[in-house]
Protein backbone atom coordinates (compact mmCIF):
# COMPACT_ATOMS: atom_id res chain seq x y z
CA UNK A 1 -30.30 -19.17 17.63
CA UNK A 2 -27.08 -18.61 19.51
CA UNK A 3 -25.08 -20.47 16.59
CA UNK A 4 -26.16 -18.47 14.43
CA UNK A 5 -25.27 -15.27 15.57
CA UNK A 6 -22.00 -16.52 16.18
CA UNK A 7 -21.45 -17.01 12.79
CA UNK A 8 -22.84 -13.61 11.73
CA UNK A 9 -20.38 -12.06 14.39
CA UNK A 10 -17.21 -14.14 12.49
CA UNK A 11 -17.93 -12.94 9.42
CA UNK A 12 -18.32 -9.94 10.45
CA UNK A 13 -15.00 -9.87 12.07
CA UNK A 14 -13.21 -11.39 8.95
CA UNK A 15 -14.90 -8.87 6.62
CA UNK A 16 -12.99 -5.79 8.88
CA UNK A 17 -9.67 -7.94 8.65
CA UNK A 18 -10.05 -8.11 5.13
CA UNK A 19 -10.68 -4.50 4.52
CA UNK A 20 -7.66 -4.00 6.92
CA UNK A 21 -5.83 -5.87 4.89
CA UNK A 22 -7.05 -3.91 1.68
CA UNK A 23 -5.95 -0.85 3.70
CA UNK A 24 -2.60 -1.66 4.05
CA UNK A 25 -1.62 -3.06 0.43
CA UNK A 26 -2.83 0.41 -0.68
CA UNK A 27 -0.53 2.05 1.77
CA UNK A 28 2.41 -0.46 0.48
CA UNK A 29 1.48 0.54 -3.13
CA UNK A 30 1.47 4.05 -2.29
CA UNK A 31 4.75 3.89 -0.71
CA UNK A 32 6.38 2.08 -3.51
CA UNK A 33 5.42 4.15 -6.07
CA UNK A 34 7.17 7.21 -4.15
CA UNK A 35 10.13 5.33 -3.46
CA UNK A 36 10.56 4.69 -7.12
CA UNK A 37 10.05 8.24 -8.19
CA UNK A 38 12.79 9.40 -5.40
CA UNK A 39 15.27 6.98 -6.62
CA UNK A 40 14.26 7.90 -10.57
CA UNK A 41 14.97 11.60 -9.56
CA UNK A 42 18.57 11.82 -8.43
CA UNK A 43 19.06 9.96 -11.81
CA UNK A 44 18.24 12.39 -13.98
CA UNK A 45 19.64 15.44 -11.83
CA UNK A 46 23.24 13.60 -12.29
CA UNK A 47 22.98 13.27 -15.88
CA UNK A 48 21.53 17.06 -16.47
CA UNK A 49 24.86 17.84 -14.35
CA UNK A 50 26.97 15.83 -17.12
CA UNK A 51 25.35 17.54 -19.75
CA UNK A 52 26.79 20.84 -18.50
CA UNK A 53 30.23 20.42 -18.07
């Protein structure tokens, strides 16, 4: 039935944009968490340069 395996086809479809979209909230995560870390870093470089002087 023609219907039918339009319907398989959507879902089909909708399952890859889903996993697409899975794909790129990783990436997003991923990229956060480094962002954090760089702007952590410089931080605590400063302050060991206080500590010095």
């Amino acid at each position: 039935d023609i219907n039918t395996y339009l319907d398989l086809e959507r879902v089909d479809e909708l399952d890859n944009i889903q996993k697409l979209i899975d794909h790129d909230n990783i990436i997003l995560e991923t990229l956060t968490d480094k962002d954090i870390i760089q702007s952590v870093q410089p931080t605590q470089n400063n302050n060991e340069k206080n500590e010095e002087i």
